[in-house]
Protein backbone atom coordinates (compact mmCIF):
# COMPACT_ATOMS: atom_id res chain seq x y z
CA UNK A 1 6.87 17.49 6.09
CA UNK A 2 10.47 16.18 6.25
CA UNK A 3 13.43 18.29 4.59
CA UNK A 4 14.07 15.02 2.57
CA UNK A 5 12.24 13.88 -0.35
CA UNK A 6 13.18 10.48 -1.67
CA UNK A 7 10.49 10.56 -4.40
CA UNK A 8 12.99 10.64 -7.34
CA UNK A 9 14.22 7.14 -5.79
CA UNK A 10 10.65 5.91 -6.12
CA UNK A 11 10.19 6.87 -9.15
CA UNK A 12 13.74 5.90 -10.97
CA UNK A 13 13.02 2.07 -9.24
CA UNK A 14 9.78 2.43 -11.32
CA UNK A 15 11.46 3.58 -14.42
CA UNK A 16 14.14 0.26 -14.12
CA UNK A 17 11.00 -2.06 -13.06
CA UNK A 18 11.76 -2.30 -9.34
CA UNK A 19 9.82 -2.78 -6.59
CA UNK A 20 10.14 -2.33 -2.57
CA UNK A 21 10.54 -5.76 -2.08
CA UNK A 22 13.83 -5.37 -4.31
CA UNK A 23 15.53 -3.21 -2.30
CA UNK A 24 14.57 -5.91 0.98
CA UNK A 25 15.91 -8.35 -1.26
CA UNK A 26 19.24 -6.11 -1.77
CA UNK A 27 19.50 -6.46 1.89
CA UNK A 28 17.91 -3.04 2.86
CA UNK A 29 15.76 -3.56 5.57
CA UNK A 30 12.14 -3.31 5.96
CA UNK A 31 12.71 -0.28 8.74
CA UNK A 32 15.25 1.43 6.15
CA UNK A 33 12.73 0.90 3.58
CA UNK A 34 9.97 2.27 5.35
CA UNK A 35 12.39 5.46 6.84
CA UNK A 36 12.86 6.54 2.85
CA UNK A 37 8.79 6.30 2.06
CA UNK A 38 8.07 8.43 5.15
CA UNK A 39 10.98 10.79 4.11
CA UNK A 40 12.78 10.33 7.42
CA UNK A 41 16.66 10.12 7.63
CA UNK A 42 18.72 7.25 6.91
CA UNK A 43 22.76 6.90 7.04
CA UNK A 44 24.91 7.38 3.64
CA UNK A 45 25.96 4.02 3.83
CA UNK A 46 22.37 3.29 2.68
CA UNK A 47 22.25 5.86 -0.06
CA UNK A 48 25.99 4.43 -0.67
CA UNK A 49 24.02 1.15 -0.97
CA UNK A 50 20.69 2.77 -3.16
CA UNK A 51 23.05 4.37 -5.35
CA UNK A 52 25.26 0.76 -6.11
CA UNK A 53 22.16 -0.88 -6.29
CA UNK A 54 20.22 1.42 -9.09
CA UNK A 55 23.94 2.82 -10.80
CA UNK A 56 23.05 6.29 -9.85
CA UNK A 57 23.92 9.60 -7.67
CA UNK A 58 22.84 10.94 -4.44
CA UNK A 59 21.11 13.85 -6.50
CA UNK A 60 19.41 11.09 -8.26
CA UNK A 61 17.45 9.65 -5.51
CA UNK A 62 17.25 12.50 -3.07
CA UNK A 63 16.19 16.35 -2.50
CA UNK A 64 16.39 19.06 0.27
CA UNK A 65 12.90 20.16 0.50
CA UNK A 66 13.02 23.66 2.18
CA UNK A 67 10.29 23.59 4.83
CA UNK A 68 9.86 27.07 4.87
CA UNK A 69 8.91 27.29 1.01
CA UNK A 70 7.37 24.09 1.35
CA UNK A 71 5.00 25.96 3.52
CA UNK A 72 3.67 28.43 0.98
């Protein structure tokens, strides 16, 4: 498991009626895209970009996900 969970950016594209696609069209590319599925890191110019994009915050989008507890 990766420390970062982007789930709550998942589901707040759902809540607005947004698909993957939207963020390609956005200009996010399909490697960025696919880094924030697989929880992997990307650069804060994209969450910079994710959080334009949806009118958000980084905490809106985002979570630390201790491994250690995550373990349990």
């Amino acid at each position: 498991m990766m420390p970062m969970s982007y789930a709550k950016l998942f589901q707040l594209m759902e809540s607005k009626g947004l698909k993957k696609f939207d963020l390609r069209k956005a200009g996010i590319s399909p490697t960025i895209v696919d880094r924030l599925i697989k929880g992997h890191d990307v650069n804060t110019s994209t969450i910079t970009r994710l959080c334009r994009l949806l009118g958000c915050q980084p905490g809106d989008i985002m979570e630390y996900i201790d491994e250690s507890e995550a373990a349990e």
